[in-house]
Protein backbone atom coordinates (compact mmCIF):
# COMPACT_ATOMS: atom_id res chain seq x y z
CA UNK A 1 0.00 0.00 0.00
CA UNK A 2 1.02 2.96 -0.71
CA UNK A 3 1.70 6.50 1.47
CA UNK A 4 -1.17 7.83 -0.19
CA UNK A 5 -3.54 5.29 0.13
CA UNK A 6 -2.52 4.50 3.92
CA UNK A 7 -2.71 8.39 4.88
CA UNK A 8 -6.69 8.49 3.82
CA UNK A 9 -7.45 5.18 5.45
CA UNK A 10 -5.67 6.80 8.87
CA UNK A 11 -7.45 9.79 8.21
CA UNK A 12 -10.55 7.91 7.76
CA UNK A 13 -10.67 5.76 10.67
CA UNK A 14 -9.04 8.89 12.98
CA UNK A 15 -12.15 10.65 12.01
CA UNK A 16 -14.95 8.46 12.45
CA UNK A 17 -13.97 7.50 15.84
CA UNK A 18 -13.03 10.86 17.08
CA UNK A 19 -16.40 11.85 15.68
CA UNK A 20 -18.21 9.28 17.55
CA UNK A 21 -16.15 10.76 20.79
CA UNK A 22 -17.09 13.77 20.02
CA UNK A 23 -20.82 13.56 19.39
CA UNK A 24 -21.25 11.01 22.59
CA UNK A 25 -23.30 12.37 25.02
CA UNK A 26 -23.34 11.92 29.17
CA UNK A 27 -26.92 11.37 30.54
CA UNK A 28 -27.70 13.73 33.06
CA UNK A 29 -30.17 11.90 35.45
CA UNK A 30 -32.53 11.63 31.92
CA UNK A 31 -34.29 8.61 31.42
CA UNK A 32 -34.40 7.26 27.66
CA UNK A 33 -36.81 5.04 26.41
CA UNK A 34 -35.73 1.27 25.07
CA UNK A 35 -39.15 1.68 22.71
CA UNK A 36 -38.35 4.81 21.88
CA UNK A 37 -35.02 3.80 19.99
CA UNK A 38 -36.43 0.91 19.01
CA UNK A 39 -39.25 2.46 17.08
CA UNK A 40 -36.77 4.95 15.67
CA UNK A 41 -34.17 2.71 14.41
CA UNK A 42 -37.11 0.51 12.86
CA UNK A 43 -38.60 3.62 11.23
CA UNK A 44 -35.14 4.43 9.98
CA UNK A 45 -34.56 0.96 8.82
CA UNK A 46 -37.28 1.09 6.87
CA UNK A 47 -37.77 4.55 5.02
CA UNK A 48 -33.86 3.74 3.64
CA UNK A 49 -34.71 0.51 2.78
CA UNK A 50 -37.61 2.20 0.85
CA UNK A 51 -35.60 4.57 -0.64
CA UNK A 52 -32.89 2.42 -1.83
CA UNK A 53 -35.61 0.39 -3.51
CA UNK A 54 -37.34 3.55 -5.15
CA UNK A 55 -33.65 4.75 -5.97
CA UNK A 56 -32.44 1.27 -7.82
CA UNK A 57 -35.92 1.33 -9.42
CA UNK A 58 -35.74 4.75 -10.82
CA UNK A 59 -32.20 4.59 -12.03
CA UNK A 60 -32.98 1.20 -14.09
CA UNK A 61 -36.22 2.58 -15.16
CA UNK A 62 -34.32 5.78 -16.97
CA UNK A 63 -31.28 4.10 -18.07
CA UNK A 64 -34.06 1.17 -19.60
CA UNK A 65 -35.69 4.31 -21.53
CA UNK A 66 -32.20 5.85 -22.26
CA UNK A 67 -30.79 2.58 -23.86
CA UNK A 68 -34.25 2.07 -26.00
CA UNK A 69 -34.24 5.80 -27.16
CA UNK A 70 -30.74 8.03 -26.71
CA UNK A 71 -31.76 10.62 -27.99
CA UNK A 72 -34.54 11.10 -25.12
CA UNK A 73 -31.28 11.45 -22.56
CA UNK A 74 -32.43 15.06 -21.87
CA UNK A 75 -35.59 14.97 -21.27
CA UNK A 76 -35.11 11.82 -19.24
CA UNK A 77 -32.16 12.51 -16.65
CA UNK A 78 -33.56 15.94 -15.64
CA UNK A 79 -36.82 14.61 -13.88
CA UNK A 80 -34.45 11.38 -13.15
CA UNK A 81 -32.11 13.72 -10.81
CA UNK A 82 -35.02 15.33 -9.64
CA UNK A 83 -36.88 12.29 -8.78
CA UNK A 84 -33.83 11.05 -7.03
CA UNK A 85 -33.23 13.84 -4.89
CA UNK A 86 -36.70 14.23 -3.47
CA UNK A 87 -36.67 10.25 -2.61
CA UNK A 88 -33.35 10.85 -0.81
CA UNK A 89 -34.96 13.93 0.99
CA UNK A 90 -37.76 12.04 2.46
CA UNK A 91 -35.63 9.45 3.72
CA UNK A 92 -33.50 12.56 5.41
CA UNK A 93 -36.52 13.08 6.66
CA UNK A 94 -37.22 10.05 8.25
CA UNK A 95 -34.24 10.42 9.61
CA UNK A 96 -34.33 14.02 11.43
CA UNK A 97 -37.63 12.64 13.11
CA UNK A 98 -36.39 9.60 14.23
CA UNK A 99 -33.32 11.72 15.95
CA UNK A 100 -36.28 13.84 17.35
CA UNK A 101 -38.40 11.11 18.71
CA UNK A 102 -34.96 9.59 20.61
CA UNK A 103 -33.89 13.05 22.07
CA UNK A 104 -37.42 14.12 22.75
């Protein structure tokens, strides 16, 4: 391996656990509840299983339509980028209110 390659692995790993270190939290007396996190981690679970789904779906659907027609590439890939970023936002979104539900 390489200098290069082992600097961004170090670099990598250096910042994913000092992140986790970082973000950890000390409870204060609070009590958290076990259904709570379960319930959000199942909701999360889900909506990005979801999206991944819609995401692999949408990508073979254009590319199918690209392939069969390339000259329709432009008016396909527009709404195709669109379509993908609004699926990605909702499972964002999913995931903001399951971090809600767990501090809340």
């Amino acid at each position: 391996m390489n200098f290069r390659k082992t600097l961004v692995l170090l670099g990598t790993a250096l910042l994913t656990v000092g992140a986790s270190v970082a973000m950890a939290e000390e409870v204060t007396g609070g009590h958290v509840d076990p259904y709570a996190s379960i319930a959000s981690a199942l909701a999360i679970s889900i909506a990005v299983f979801g999206g991944a789904v819609a995401q692999g779906r949408t990508a073979t659907a254009a590319l199918e339509a690209i392939g069969r027609n390339p000259s329709a590439q432009g008016k396909v890939f527009v709404p195709m980028i669109i379509g993908l970023a609004l699926i990605e936002s909702l499972v964002l979104y999913a995931f903001v209110i399951a971090l809600v539900k767990i501090k809340g």
